[in-house]
Every structure is written in structure tokens, then in C-alpha cells.
N, C-alpha and C. Protein backbone atom coordinates (compact mmCIF):
# COMPACT_ATOMS: atom_id res chain seq x y z
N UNK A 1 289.96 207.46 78.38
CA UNK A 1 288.55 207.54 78.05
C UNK A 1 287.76 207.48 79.36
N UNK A 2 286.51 208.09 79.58
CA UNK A 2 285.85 208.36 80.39
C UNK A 2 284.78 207.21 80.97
N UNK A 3 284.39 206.73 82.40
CA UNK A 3 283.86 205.91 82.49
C UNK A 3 282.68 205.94 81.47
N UNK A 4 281.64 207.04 81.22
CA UNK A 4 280.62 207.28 80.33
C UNK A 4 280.76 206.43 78.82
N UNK A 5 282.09 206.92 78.30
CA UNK A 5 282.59 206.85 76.87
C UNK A 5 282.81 204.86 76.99
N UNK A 6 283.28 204.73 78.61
CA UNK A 6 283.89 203.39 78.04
C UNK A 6 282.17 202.25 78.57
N UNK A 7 281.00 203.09 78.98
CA UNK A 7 280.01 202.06 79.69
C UNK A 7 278.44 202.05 77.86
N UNK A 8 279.35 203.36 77.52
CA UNK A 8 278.66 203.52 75.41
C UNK A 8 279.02 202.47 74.67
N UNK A 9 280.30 202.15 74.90
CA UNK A 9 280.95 201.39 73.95
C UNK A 9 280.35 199.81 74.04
N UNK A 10 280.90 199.99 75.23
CA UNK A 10 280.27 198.40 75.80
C UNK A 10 278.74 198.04 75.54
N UNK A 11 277.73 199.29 75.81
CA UNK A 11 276.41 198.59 75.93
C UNK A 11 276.14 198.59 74.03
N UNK A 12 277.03 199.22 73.30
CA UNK A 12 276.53 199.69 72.32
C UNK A 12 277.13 197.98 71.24
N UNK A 13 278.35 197.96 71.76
CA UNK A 13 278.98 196.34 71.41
C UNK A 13 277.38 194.87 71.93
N UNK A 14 277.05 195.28 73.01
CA UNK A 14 276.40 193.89 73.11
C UNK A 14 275.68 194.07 73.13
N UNK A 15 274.77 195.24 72.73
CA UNK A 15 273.36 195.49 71.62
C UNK A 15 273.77 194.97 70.48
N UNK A 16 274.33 195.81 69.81
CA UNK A 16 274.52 195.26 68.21
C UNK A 16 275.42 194.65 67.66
N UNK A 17 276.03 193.81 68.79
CA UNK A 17 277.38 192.76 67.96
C UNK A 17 277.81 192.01 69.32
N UNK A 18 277.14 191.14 69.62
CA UNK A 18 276.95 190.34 71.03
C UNK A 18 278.11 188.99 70.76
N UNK A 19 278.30 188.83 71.69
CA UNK A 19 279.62 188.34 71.63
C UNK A 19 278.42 186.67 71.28
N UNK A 20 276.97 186.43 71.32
CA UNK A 20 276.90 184.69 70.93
C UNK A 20 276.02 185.39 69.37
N UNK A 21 276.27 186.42 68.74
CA UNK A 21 275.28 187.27 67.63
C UNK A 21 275.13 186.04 66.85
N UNK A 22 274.34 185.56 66.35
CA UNK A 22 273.88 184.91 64.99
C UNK A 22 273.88 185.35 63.57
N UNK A 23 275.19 185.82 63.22
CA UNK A 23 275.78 186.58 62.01
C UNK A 23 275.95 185.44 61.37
N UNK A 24 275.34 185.19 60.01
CA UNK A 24 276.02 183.87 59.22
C UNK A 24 276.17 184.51 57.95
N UNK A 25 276.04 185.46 57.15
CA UNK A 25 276.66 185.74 56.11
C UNK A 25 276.78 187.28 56.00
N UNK A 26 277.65 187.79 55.11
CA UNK A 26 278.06 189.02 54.74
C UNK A 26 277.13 190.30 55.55
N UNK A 27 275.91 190.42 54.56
CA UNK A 27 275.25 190.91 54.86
C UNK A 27 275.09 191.45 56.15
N UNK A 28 274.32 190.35 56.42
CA UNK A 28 274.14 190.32 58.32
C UNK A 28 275.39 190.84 59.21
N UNK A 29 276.50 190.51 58.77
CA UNK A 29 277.56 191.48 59.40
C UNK A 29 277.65 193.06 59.07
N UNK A 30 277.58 193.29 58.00
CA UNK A 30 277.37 194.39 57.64
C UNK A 30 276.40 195.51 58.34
N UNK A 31 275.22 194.73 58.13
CA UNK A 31 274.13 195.25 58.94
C UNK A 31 274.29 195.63 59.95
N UNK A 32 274.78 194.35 61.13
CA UNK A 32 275.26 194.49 62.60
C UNK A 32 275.94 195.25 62.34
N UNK A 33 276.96 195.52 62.19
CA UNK A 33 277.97 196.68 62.04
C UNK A 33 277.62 198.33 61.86
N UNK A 34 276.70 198.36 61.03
CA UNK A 34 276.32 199.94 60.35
C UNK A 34 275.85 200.31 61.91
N UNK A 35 274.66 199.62 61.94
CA UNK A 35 273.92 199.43 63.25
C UNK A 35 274.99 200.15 64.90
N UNK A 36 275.99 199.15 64.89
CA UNK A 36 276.59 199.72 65.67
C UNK A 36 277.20 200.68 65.55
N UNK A 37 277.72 201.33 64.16
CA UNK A 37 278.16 202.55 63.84
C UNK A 37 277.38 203.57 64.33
N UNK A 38 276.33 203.23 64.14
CA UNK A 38 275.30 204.94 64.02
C UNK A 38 275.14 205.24 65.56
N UNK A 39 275.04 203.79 66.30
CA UNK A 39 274.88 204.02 67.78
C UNK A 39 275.89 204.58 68.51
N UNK A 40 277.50 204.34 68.20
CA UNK A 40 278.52 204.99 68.45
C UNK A 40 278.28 206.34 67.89
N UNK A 41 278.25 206.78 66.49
CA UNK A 41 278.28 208.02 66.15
C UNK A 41 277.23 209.22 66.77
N UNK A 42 276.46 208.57 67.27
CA UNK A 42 275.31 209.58 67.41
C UNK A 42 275.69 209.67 69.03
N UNK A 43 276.27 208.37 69.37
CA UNK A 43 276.48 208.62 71.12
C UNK A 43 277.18 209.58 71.34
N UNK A 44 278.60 209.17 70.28
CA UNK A 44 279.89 210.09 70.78
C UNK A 44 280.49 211.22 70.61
N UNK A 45 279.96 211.00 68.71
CA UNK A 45 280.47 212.59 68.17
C UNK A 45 279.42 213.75 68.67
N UNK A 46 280.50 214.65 69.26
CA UNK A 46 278.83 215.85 69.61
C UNK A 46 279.10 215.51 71.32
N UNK A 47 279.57 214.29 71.91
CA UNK A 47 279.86 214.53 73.60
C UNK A 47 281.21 215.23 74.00
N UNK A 48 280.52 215.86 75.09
CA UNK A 48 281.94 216.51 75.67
C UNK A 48 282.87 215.54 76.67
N UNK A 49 282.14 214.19 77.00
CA UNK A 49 283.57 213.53 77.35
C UNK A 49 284.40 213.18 75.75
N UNK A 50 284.16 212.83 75.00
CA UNK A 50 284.86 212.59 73.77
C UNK A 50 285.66 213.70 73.35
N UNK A 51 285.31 214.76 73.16
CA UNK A 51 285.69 215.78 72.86
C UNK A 51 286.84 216.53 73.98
N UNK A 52 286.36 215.74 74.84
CA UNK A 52 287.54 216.53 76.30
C UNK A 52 288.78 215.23 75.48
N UNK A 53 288.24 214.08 75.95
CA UNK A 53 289.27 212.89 75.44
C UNK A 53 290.12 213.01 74.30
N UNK A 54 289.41 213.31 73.55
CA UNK A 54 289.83 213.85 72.22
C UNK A 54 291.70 214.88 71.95
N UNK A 55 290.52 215.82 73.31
CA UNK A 55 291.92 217.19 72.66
C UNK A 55 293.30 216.76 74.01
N UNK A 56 292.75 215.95 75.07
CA UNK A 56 294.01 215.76 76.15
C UNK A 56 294.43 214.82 75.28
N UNK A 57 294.59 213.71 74.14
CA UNK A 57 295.27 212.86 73.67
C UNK A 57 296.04 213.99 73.19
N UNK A 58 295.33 215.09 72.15
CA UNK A 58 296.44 215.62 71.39
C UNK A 58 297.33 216.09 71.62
N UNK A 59 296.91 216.98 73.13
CA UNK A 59 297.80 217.85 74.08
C UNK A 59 299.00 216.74 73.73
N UNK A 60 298.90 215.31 74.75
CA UNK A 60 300.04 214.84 74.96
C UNK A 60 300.65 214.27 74.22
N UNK A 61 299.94 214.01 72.77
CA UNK A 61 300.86 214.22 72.06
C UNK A 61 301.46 214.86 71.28
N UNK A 62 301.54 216.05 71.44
CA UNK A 62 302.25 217.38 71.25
C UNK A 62 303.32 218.10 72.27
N UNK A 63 303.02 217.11 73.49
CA UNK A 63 304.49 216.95 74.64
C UNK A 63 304.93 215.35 74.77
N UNK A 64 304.80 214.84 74.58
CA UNK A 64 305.16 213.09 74.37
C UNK A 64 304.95 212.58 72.54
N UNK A 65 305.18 212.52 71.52
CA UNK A 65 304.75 212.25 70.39
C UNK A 65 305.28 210.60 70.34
N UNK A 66 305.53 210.08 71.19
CA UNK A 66 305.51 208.60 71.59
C UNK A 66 304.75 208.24 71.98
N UNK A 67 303.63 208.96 72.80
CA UNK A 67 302.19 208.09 73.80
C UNK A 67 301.81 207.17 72.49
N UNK A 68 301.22 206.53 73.45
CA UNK A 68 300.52 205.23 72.72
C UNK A 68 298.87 205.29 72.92
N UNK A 69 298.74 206.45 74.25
CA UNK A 69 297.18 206.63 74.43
C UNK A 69 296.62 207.26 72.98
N UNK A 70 295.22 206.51 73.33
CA UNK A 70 294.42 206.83 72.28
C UNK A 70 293.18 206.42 72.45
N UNK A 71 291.92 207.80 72.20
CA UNK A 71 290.86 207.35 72.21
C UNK A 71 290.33 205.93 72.02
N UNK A 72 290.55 205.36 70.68
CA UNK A 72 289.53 204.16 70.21
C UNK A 72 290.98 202.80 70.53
N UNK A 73 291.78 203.13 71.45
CA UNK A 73 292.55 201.44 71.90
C UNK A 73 292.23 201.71 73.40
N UNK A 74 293.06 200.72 73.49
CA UNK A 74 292.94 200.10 74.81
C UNK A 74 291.74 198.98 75.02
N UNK A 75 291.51 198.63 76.09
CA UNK A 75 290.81 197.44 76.55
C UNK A 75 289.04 197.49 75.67
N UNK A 76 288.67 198.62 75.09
CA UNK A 76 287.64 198.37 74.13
C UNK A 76 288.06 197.96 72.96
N UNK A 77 288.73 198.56 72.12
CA UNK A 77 289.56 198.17 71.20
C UNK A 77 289.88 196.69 71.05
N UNK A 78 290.46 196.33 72.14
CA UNK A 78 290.73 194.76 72.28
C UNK A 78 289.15 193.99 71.95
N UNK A 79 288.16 194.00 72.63
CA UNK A 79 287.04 193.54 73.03
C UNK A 79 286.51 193.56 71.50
N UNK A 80 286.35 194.33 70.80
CA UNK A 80 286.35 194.56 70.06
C UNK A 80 287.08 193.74 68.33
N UNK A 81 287.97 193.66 68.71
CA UNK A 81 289.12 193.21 67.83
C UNK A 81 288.85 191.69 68.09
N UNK A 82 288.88 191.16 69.43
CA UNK A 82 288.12 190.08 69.73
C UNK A 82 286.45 189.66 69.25
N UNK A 83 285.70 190.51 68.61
CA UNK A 83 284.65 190.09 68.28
C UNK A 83 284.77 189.92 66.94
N UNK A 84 285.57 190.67 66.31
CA UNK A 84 285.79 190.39 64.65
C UNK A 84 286.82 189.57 64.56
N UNK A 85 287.62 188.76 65.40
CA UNK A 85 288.08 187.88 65.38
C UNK A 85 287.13 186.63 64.79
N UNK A 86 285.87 186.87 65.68
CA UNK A 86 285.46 185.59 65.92
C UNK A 86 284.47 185.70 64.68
N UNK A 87 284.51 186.76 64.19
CA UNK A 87 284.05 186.83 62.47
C UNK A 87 284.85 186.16 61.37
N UNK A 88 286.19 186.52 61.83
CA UNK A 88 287.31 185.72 60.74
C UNK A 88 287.37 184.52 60.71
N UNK A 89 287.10 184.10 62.17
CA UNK A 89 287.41 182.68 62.25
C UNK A 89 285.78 181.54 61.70
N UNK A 90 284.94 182.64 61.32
CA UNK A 90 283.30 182.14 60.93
C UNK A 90 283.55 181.76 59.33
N UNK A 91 284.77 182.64 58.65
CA UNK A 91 285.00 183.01 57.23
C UNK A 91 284.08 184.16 56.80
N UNK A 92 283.52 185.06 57.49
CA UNK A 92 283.32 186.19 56.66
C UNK A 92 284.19 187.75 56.90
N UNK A 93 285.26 187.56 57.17
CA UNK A 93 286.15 188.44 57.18
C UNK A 93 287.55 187.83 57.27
N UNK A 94 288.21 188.60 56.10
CA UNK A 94 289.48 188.38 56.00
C UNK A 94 290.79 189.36 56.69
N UNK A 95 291.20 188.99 57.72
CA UNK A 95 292.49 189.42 58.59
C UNK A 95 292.56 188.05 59.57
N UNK A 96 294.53 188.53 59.69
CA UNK A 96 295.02 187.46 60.37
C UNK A 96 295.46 188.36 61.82
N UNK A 97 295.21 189.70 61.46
CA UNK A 97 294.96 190.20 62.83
C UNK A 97 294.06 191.27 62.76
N UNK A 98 293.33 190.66 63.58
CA UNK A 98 291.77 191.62 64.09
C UNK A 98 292.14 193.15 64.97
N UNK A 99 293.46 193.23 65.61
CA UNK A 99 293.22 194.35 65.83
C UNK A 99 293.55 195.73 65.28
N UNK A 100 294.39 195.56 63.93
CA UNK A 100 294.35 196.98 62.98
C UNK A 100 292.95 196.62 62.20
N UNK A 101 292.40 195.58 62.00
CA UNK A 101 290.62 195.87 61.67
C UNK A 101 290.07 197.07 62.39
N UNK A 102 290.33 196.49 63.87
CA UNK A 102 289.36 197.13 64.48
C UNK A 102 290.02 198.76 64.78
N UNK A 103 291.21 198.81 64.60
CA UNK A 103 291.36 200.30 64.19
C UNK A 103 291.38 201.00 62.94
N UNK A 104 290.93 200.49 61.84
CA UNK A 104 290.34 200.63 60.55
C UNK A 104 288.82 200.93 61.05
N UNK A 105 287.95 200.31 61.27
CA UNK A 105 286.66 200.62 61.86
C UNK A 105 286.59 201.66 62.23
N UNK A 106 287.33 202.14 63.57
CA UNK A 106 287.04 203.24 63.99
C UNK A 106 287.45 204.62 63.61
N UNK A 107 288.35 204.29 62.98
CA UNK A 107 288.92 205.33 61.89
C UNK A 107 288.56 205.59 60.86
N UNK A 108 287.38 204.68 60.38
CA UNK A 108 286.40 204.91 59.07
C UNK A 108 285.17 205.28 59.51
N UNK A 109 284.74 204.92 61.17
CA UNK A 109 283.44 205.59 61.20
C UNK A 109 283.70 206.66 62.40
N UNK A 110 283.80 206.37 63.53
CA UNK A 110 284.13 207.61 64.46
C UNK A 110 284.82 208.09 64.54
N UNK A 111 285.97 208.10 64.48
CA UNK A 111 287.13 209.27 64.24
C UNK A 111 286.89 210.33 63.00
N UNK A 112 286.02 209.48 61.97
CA UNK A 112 286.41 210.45 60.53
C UNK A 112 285.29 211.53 60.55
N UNK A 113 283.46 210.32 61.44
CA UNK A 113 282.73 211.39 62.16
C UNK A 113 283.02 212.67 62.52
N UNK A 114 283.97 212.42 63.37
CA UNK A 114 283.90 213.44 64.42
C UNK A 114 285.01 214.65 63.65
N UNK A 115 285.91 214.18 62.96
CA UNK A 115 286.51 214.90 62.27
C UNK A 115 285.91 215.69 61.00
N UNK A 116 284.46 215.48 60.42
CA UNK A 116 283.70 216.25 59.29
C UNK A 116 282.81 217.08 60.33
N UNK A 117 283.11 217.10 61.16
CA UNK A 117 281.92 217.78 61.74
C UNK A 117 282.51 219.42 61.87
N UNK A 118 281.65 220.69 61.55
CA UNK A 118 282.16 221.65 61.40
C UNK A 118 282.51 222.35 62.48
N UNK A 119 281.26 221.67 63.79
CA UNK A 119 281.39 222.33 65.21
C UNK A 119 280.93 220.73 66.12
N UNK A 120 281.96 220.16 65.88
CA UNK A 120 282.13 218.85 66.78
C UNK A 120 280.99 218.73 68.25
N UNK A 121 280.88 219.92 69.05
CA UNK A 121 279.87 220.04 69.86
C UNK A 121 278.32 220.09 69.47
N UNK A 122 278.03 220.43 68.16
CA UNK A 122 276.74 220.28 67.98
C UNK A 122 276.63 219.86 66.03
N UNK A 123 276.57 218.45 66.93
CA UNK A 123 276.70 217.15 65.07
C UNK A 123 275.59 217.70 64.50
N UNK A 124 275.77 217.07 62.91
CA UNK A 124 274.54 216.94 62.22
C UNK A 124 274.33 216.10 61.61
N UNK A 125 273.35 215.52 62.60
CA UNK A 125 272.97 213.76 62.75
C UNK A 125 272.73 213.32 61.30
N UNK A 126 272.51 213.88 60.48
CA UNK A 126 272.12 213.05 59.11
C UNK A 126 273.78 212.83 58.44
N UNK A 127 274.68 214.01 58.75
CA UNK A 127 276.24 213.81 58.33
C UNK A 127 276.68 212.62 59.16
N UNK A 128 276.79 212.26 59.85
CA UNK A 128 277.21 211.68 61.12
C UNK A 128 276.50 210.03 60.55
N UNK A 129 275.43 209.87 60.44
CA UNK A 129 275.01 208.75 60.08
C UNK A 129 275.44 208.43 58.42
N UNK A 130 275.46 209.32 57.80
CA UNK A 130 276.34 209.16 56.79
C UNK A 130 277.86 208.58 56.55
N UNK A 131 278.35 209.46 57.20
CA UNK A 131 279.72 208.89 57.33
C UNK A 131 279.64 207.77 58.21
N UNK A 132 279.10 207.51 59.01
CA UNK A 132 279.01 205.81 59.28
C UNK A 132 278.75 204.81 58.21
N UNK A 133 277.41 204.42 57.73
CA UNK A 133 277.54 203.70 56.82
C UNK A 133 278.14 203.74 55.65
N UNK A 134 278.83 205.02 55.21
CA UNK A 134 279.99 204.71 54.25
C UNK A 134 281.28 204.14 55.00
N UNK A 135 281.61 204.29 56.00
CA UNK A 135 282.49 203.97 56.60
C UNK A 135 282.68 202.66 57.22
N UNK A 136 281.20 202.37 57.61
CA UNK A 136 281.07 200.20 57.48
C UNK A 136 280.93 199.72 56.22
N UNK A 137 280.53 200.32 54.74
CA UNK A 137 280.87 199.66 53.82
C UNK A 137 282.51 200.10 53.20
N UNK A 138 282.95 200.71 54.08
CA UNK A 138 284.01 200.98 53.45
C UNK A 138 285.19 199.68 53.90
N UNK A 139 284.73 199.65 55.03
CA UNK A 139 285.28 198.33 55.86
C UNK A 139 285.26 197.00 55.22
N UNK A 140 283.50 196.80 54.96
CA UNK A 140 283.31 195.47 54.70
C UNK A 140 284.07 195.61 53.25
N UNK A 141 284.24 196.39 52.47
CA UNK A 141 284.56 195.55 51.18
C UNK A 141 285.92 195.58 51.39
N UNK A 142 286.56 195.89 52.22
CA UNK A 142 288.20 195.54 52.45
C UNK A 142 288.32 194.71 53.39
N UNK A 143 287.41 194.24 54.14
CA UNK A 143 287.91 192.98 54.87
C UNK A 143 286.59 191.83 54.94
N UNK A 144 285.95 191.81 53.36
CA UNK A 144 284.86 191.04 53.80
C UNK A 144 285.61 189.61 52.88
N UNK A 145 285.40 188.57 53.00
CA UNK A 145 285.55 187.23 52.16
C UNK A 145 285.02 187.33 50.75
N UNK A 146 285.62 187.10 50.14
CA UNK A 146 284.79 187.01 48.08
C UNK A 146 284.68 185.73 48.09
């Protein structure tokens, strides 16, 4: 991932899901969450570092089908997985490991983004924000606390 892609993620994490956030029930996570969805989706789907990132993962794995690279892991992913940790451990999310959450997340809102899009280079921001917040409630009701 591209310094650009990885300085989005970050500012877009401690805008809307700050590592001291004052999340105390469902909701409010939810919220934070959509929130950060739409800011990822609108950042990423539709950029050409993503889209470069995108197709060299596939390349290599279509000559390596072992890589482990991948857009949405590595050291954001973690950071990440680490913040909904510290959701589980509040009791409003249920996993005993935060980091296939956090690749559920991104596979329900930016990956699936970027994958409805008909011409990935030029989104259509109302689809795009769509499939985000279905894609954070798709989350929360599979990993929220009853």
C-alpha cells in the first residue's frame, strides 16, 4: 500500500475512531464506524493508488497464490483490529479475536465498494456510501453484544 493510502487510513482512524473515542453504547459505535466507512470509501474507491494496489496484489497472486500481501492487512489492519479490540474488551462487541473482525469490516465496506463499482476509476458516490453503511450494519449485527 502506498504512503498516500496508508497516511488515509490513519488520519481517517483518528478522526472517526480515536484510539481515547468516548463510545459507550451500540449505537455510538455504529455511528463511529459508518462515519469512518464513508471516509474510507469516498477516499479510496475511485483512487489510483488503490486501484494500482489493488491489481499488483492480484498480479502476484496469480504468480505466487501463497502471498499473504494484501491491500486491507498489514500494520493498518493491526491498528485497527487493535481499536475494536478495545471495543470488545468495553462489551460492545463480541470476538475473541479482533483481527478477522477487522477483516470482515473491510470486506463488507471497502473491498465490496470497490468491487460494485462499474468503472472503479470514476465511483458513484451515492453507491459507494451505500454499500458502506450496509456494510457497518452488516458488521454490527454480527459482532455487536445482545
Amino acid at each position: 500500500m502506498s504512503q498516500s493510502m496508508t497516511d488515509t487510513v490513519r488520519r481517517a482512524l483518528d478522526e472517526h475512531l480515536p484510539e481515547d473515542a468516548r463510545i459507550a453504547t451500540v449505537p455510538q459505535l455504529e455511528h463511529s464506524l459508518t462515519e469512518l466507512a464513508i471516509d474510507l470509501g469516498t477516499s479510496i474507491v475511485g483512487s489510483a493508488d488503490y486501484a494500482a494496489g489493488f491489481a499488483l496484489v492480484a498480479q502476484e497472486r496469480l504468480r505466487t497464490p501463497t502471498t499473504r500481501d494484501d491491500i486491507a492487512t498489514g500494520a493498518l489492519g493491526e491498528v485497527f483490529a487493535e481499536r475494536l479490540a478495545h471495543f470488545a474488551d468495553a462489551g460492545l462487541l463480541d470476538t475473541d479475536d479482533p483481527r478477522p473482525a477487522a477483516d470482515h469490516f473491510f470486506a463488507l465496506t471497502v473491498l465490496l465498494a470497490y468491487d460494485r463499482q462499474p468503472v472503479p476509476a470514476n465511483p458513484d458516490p451515492a453507491r459507494v456510501r451505500r454499500t458502506m453503511v450496509d456494510g457497518v450494519h452488516a458488521f454490527i449485527r454480527a459482532y455487536a453484544v445482545r
